[in-house]
Protein backbone atom coordinates (compact mmCIF):
# COMPACT_ATOMS: atom_id res chain seq x y z
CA UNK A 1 -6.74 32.31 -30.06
CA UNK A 2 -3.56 32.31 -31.68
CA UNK A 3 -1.88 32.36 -28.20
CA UNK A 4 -3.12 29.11 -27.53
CA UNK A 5 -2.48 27.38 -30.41
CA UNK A 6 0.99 28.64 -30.35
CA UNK A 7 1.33 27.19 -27.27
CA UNK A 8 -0.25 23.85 -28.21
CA UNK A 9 2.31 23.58 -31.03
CA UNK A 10 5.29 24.43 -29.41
CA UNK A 11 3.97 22.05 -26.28
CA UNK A 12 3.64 19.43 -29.20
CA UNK A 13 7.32 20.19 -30.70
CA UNK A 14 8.93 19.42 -27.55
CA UNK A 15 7.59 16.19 -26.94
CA UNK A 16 7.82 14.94 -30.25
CA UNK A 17 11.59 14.00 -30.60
CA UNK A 18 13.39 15.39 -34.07
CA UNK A 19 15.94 12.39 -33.79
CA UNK A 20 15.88 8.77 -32.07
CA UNK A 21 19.37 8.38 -31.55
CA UNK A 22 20.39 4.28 -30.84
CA UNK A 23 17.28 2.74 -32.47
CA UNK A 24 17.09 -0.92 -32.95
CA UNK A 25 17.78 -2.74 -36.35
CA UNK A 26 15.72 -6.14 -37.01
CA UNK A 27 19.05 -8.14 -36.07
CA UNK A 28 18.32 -7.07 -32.46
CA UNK A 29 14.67 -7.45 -32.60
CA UNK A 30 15.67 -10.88 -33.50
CA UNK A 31 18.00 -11.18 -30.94
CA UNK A 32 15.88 -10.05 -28.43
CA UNK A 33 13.01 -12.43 -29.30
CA UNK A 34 15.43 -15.18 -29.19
CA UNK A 35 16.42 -14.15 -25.60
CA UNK A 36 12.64 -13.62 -24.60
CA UNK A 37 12.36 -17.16 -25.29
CA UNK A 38 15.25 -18.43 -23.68
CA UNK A 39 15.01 -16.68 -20.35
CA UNK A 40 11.41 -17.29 -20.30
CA UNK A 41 12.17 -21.13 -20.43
CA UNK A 42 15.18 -20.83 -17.69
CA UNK A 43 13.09 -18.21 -14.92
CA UNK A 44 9.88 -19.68 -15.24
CA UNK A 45 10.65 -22.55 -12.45
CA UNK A 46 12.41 -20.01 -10.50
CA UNK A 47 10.11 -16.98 -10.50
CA UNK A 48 6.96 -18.21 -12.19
CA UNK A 49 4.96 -16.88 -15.51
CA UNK A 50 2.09 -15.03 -15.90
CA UNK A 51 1.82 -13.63 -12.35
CA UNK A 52 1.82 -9.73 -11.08
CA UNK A 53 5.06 -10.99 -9.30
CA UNK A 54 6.92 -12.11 -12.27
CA UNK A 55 6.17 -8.87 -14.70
CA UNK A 56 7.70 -6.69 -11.93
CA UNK A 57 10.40 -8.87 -11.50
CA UNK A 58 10.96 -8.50 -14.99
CA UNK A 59 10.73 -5.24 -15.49
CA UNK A 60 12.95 -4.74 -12.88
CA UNK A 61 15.27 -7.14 -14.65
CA UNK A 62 15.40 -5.33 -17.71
CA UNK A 63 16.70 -1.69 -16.20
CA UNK A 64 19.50 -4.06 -14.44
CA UNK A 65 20.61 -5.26 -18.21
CA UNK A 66 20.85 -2.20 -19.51
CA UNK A 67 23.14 -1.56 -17.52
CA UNK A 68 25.46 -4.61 -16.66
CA UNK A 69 25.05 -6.74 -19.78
CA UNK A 70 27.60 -6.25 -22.13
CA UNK A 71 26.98 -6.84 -25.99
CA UNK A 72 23.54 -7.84 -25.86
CA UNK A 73 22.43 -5.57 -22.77
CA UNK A 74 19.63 -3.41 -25.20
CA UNK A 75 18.74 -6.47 -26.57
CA UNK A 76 18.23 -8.33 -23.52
CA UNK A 77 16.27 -4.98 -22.45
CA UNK A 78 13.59 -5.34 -24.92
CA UNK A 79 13.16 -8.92 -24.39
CA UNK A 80 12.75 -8.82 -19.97
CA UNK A 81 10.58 -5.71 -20.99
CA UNK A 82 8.15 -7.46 -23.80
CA UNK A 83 7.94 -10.98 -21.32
CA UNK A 84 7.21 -8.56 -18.14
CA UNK A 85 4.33 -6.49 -19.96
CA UNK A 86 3.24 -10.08 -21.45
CA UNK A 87 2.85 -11.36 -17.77
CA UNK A 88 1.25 -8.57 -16.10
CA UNK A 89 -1.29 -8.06 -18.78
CA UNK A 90 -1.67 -12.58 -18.38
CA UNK A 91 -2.26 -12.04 -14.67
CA UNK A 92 -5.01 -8.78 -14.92
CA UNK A 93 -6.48 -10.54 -18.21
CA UNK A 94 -6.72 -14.11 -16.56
CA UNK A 95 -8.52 -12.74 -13.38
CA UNK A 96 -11.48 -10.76 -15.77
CA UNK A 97 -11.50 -13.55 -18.08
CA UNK A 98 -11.49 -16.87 -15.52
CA UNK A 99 -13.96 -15.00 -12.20
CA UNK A 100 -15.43 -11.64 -13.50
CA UNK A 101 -13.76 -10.37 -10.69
CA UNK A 102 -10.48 -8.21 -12.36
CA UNK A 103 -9.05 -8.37 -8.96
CA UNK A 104 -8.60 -11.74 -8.68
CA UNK A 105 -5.98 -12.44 -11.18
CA UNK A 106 -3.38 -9.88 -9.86
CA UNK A 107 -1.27 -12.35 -7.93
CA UNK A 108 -2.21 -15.39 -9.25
CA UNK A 109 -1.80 -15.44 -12.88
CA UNK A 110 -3.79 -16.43 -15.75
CA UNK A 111 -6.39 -19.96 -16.23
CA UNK A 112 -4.40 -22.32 -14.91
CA UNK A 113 -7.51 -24.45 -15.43
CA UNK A 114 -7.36 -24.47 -18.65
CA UNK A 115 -8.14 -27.72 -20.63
CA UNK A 116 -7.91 -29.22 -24.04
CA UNK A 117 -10.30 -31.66 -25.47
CA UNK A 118 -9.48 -34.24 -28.24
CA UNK A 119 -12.02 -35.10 -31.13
């Protein structure tokens, strides 16, 4: 018994990092929610919103920033990363919620049907 838990514990200690080294402060998160918006705005004509498509695309995006952004590349990271998740959970959530059919909303985004009525 104590074999096992050993092993459990050690197994634990070695995926739970002792120190996150290059965290972000709230002037990035900032930053980064200030770029989600902007480059939401600017690729939504080009590569859509709320589709399968678009999330990959923007995940995609993000690892490229990392990378070849200077200054604000981390920032720019978290804000492709956040807007990609947002549109691939859109385009699953907006086939279950507009069909029944959880398929259906993969490529095509969420209710584009959608309507408001005034009082």
């Amino acid at each position: 018994m104590y074999e096992i838990r050993n092993f459990f514990e050690v197994l634990l200690m070695d995926l739970i990092p002792k120190k996150i080294e290059g965290g972000l402060t709230l002037t990035d998160f900032v930053i980064a929610g200030v770029l989600k918006y902007g480059e939401e705005k600017i690729q939504t004509g080009i590569i859509g919103n709320g589709t399968l498509m678009s999330g990959g695309i923007k995940l995609v995006e993000s690892q490229i920033a990392k990378h070849y952004v200077p200054m604000i590349g981390k920032q720019l990271e978290v804000a492709l990363i956040v807007d990609g998740v947002e549109d691939i959970i859109t385009s699953v959530m907006g086939g279950i919620q507009n069909t029944g059919n959880p398929l259906s909303g993969l490529l095509g985004g969420g209710n584009n049907n959608a309507t408001v009525e005034v009082i």
